[in-house]
C-alpha atoms as a PDB file:
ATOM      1  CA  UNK A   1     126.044 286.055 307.544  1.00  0.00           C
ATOM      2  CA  UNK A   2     129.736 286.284 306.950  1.00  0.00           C
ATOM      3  CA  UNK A   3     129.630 282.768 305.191  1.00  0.00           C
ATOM      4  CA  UNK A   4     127.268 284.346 303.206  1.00  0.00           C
ATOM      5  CA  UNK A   5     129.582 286.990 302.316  1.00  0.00           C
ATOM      6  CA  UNK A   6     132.363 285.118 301.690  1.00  0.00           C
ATOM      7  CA  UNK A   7     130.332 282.687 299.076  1.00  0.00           C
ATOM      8  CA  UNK A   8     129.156 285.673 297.859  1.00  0.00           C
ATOM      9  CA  UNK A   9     132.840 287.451 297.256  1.00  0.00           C
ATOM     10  CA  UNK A  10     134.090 284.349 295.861  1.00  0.00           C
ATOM     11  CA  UNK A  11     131.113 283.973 293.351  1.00  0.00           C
ATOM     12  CA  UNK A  12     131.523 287.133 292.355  1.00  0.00           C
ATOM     13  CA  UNK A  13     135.775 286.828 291.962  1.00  0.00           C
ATOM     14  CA  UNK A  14     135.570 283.645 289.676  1.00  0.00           C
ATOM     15  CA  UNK A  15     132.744 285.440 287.686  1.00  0.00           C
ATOM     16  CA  UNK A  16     135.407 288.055 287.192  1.00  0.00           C
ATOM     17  CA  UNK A  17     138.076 285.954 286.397  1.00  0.00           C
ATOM     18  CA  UNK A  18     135.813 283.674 283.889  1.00  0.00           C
ATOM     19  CA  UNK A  19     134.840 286.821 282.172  1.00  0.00           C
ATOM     20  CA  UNK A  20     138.573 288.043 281.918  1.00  0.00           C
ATOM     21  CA  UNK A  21     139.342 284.741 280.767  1.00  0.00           C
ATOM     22  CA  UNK A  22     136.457 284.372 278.406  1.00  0.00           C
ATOM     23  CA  UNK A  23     136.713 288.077 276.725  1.00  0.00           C
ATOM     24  CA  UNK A  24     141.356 287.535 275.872  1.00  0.00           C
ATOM     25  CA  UNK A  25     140.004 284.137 274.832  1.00  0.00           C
ATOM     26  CA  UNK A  26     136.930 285.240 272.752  1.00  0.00           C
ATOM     27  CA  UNK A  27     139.530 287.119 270.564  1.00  0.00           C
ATOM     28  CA  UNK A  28     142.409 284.649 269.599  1.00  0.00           C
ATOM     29  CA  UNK A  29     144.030 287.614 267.304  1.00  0.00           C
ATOM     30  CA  UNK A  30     145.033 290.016 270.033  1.00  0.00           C
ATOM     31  CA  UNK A  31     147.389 287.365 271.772  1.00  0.00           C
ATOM     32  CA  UNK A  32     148.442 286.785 268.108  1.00  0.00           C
ATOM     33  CA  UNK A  33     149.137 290.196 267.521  1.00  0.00           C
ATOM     34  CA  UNK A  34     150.748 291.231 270.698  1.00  0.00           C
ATOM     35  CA  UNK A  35     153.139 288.179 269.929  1.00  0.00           C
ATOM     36  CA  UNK A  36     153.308 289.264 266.401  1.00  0.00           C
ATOM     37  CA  UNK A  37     154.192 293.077 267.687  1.00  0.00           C
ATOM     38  CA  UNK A  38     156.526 291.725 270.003  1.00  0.00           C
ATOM     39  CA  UNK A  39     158.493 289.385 266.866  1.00  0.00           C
ATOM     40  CA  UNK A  40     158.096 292.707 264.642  1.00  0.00           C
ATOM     41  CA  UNK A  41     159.767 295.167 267.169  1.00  0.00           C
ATOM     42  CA  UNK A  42     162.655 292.391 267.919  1.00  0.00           C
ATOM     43  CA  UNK A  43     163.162 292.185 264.135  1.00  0.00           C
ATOM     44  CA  UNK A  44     162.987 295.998 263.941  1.00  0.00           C
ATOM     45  CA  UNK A  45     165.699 295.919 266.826  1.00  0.00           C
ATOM     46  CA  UNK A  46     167.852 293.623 265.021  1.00  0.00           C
ATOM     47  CA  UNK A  47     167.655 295.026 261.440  1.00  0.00           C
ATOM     48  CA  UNK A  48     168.827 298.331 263.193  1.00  0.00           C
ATOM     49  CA  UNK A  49     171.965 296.677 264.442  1.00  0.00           C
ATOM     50  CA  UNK A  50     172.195 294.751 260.952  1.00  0.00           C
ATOM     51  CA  UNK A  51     172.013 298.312 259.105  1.00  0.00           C
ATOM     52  CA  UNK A  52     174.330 299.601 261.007  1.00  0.00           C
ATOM     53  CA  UNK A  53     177.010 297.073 260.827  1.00  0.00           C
ATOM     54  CA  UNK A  54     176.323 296.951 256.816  1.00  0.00           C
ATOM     55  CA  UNK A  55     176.500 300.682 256.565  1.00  0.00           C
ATOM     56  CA  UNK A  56     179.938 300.893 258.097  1.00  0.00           C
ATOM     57  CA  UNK A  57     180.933 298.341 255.626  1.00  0.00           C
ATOM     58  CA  UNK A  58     179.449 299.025 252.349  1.00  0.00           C
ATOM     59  CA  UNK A  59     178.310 302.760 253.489  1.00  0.00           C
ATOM     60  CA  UNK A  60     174.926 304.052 252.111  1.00  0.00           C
ATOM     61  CA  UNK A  61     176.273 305.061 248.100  1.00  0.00           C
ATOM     62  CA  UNK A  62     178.459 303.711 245.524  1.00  0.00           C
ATOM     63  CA  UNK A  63     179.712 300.366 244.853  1.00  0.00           C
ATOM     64  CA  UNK A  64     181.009 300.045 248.121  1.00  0.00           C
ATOM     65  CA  UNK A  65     181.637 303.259 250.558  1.00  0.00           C
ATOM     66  CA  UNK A  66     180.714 305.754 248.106  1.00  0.00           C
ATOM     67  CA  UNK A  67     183.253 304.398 245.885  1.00  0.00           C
ATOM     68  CA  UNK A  68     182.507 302.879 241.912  1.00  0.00           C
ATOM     69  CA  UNK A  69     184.549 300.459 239.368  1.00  0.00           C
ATOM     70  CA  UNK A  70     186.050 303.263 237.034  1.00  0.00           C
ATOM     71  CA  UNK A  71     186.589 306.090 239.916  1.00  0.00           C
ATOM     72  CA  UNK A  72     189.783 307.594 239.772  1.00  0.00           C
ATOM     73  CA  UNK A  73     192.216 306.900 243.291  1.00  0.00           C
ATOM     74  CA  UNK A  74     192.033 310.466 244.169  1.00  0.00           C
ATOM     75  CA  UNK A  75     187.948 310.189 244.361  1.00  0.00           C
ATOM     76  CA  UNK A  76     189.016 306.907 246.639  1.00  0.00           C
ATOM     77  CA  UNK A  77     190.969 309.381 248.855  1.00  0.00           C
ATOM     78  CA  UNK A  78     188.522 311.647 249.415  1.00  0.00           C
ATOM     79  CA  UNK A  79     185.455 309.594 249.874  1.00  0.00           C
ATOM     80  CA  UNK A  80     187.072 306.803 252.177  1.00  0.00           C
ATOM     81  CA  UNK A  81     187.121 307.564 256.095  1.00  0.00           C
ATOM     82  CA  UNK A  82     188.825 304.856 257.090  1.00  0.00           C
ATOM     83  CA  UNK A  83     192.317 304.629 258.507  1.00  0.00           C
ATOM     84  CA  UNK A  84     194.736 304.502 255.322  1.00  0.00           C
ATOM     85  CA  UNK A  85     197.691 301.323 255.833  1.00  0.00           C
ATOM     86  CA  UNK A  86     198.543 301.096 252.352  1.00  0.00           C
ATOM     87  CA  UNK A  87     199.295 303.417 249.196  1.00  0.00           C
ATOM     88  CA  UNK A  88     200.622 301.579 246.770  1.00  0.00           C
ATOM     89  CA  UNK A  89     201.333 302.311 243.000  1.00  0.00           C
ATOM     90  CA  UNK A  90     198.449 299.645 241.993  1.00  0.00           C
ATOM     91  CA  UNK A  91     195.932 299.436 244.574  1.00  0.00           C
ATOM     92  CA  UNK A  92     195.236 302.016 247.911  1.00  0.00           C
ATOM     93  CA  UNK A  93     194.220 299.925 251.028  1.00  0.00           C
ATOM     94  CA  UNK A  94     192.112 300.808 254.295  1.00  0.00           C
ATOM     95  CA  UNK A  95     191.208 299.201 257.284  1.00  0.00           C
ATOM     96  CA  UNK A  96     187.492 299.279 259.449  1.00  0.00           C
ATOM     97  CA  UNK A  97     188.284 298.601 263.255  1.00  0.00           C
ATOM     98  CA  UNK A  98     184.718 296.976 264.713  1.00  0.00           C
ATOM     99  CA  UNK A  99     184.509 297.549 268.984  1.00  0.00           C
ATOM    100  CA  UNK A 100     184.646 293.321 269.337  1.00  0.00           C
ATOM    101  CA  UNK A 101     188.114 293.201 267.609  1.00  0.00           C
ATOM    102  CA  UNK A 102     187.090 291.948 264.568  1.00  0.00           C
ATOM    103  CA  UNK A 103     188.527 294.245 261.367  1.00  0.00           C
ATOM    104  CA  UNK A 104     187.999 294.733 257.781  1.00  0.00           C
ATOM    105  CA  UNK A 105     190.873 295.582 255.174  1.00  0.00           C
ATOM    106  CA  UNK A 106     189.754 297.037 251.903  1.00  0.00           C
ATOM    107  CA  UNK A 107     191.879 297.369 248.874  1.00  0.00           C
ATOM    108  CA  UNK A 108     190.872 299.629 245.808  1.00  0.00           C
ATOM    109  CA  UNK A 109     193.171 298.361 243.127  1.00  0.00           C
ATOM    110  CA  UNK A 110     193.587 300.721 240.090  1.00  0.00           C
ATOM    111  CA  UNK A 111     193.835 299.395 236.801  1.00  0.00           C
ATOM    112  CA  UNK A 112     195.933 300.342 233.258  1.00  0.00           C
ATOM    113  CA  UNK A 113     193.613 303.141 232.918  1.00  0.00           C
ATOM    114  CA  UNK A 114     194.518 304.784 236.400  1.00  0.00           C
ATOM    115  CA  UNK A 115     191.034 304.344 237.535  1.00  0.00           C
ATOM    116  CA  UNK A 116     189.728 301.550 240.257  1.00  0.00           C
ATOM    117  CA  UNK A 117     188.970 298.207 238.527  1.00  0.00           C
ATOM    118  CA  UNK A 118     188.449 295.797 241.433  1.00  0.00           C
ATOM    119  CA  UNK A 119     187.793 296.322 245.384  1.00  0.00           C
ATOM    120  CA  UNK A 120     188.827 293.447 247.510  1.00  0.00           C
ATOM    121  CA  UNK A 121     187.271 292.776 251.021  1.00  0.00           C
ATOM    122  CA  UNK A 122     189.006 290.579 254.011  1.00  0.00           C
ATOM    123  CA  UNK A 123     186.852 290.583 256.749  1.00  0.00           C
ATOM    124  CA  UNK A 124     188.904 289.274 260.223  1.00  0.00           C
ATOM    125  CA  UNK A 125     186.467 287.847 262.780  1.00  0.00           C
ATOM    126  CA  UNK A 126     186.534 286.091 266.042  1.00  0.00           C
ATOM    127  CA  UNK A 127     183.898 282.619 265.364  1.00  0.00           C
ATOM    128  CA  UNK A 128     181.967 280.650 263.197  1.00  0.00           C
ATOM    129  CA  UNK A 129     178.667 282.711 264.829  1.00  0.00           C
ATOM    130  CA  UNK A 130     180.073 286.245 263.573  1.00  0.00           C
ATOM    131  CA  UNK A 131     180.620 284.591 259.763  1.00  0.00           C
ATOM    132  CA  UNK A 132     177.636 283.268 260.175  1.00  0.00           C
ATOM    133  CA  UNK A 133     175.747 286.428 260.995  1.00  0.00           C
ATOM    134  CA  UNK A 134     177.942 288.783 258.532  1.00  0.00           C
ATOM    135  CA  UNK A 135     176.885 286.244 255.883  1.00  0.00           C
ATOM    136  CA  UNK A 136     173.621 286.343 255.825  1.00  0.00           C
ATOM    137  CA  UNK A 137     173.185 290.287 256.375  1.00  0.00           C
ATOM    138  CA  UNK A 138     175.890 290.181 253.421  1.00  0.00           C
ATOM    139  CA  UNK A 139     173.768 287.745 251.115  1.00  0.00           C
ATOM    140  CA  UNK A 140     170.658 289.390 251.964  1.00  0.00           C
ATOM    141  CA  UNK A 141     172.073 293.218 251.155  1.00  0.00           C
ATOM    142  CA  UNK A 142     173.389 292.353 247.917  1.00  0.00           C
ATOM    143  CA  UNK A 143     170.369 289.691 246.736  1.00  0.00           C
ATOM    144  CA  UNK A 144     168.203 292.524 247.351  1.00  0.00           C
ATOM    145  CA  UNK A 145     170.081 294.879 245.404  1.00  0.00           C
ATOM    146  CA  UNK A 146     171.314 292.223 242.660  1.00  0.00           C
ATOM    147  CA  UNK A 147     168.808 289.601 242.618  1.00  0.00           C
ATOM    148  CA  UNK A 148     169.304 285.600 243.382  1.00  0.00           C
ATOM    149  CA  UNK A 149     172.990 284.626 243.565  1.00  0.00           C
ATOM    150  CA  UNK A 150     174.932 281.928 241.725  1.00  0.00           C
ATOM    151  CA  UNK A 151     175.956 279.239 244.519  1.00  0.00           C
ATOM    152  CA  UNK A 152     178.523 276.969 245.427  1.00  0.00           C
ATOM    153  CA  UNK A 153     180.032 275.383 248.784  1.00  0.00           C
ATOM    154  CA  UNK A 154     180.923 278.671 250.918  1.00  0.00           C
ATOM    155  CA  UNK A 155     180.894 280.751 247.721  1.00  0.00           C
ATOM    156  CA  UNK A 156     177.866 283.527 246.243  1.00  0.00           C
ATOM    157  CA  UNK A 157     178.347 285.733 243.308  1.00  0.00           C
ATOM    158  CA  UNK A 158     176.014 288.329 242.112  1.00  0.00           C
ATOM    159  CA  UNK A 159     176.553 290.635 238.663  1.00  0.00           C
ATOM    160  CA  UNK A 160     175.731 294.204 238.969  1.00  0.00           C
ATOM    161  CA  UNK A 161     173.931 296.222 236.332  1.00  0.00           C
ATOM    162  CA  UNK A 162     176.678 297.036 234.660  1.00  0.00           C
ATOM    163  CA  UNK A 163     178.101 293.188 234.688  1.00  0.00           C
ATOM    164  CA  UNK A 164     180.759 293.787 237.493  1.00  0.00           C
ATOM    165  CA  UNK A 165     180.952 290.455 239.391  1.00  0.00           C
ATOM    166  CA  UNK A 166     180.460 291.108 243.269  1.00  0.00           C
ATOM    167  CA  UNK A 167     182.042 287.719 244.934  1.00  0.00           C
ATOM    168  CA  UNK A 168     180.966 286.563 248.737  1.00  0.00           C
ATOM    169  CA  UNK A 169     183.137 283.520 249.834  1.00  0.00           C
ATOM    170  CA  UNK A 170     183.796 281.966 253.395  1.00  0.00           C
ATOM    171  CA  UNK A 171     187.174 281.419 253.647  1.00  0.00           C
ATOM    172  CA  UNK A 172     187.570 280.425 257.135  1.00  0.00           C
ATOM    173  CA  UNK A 173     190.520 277.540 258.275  1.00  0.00           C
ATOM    174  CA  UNK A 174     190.180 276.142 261.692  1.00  0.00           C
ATOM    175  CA  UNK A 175     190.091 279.179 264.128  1.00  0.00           C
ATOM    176  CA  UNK A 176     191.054 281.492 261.316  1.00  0.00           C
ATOM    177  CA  UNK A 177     187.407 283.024 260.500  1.00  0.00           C
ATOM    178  CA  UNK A 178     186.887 285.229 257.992  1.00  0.00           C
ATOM    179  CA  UNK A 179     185.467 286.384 254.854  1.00  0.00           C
ATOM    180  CA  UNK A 180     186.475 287.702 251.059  1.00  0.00           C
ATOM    181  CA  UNK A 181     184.228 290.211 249.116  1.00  0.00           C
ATOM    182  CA  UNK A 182     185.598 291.168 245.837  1.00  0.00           C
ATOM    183  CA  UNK A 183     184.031 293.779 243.466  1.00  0.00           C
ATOM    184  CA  UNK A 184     184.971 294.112 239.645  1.00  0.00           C
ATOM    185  CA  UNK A 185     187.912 291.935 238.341  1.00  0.00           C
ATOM    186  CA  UNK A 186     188.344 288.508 238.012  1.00  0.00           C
ATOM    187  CA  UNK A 187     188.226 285.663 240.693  1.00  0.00           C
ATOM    188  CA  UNK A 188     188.748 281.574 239.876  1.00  0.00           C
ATOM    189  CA  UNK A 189     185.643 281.640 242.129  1.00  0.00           C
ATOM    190  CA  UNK A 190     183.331 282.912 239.001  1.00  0.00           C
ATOM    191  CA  UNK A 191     184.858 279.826 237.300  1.00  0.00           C
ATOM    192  CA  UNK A 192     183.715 277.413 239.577  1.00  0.00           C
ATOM    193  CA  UNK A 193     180.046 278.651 239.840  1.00  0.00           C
ATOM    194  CA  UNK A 194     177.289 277.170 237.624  1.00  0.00           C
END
């Protein structure tokens, strides 16, 4: 009798488990989308951290940090919140201070007219991974707001609306990593791209 129990049990168990089996197998899109979910949510996650990084950059209006080609210096003053280091008679610079150590100096220079006519970028970082990474969220921001850059070795350019040149380039030497963003102006980079 308690053999017969025991078959029956076990019977009854792998039934159970065939069905179970059967039923996540008889619907190959909910593994897919559980997987899917899970790859949506991690790219959530890390657009999050990507916005975040980009918005104390660039900041969420303006050219860059609610600042435009043709603003006067005093607009500069009172829209940057970073930590002033330079005020110069031609340009006004600023620096960003990231938690890892890395940095990023920005200079609004002011042109013959008094108002800002280029913004120049150097981002300090710490390896090839972190210019990596701020490259592509960097290429990705601006393509979506300017469309398909102009390429060359370590080098992207974009023209905004109103023609300004916006300049990406890798300038990174050895263990020296880092990165130049220019706004407005000239650059010998523009010359060099097709």
């Amino acid at each position: 009798m308690r053999k017969l129990l025991y078959t029956v049990l076990i019977a009854g168990l792998a039934t159970l488990g065939a069905c179970k089996n059967k039923k996540s197998s008889g619907d190959p899109t909910a593994a897919a989308d559980s997987t899917q979910a899970a790859m949506e949510s991690d790219t959530v996650a890390d657009a999050a951290v990507v916005s975040e990084r980009l918005r104390e950059l660039i900041g969420e209006e303006g050219l860059l940090r609610g600042v435009n080609l043709g603003d006067n210096l005093a607009t500069v003053r009172a829209k940057e919140k970073a930590e002033l280091f330079e005020d110069s008679t031609n340009h006004l610079g600023y620096t960003v201070e990231y938690a890892n150590l890395e940095s990023a100096d920005i200079l609004y220079y002011k042109g013959r007219n008094g108002k800002v006519n280029r913004i120049g970028v150097d981002l300090y970082l710490n390896s090839r991974q972190s210019v990596d990474t701020f490259v592509q969220d960097l290429r990705t921001f601006f393509t979506g707001r300017y469309g398909a850059p102009r390429t060359s070795p370590r080098s992207w350019s974009w023209q905004t609306p109103s023609n300004e040149p916006v300049v990406l380039q890798d300038v990174s030497k050895g263990k020296d990593y880092g990165l130049k963003l220019t706004f407005g102006g000239t650059s010998n980079l523009q010359a060099s791209l097709p």
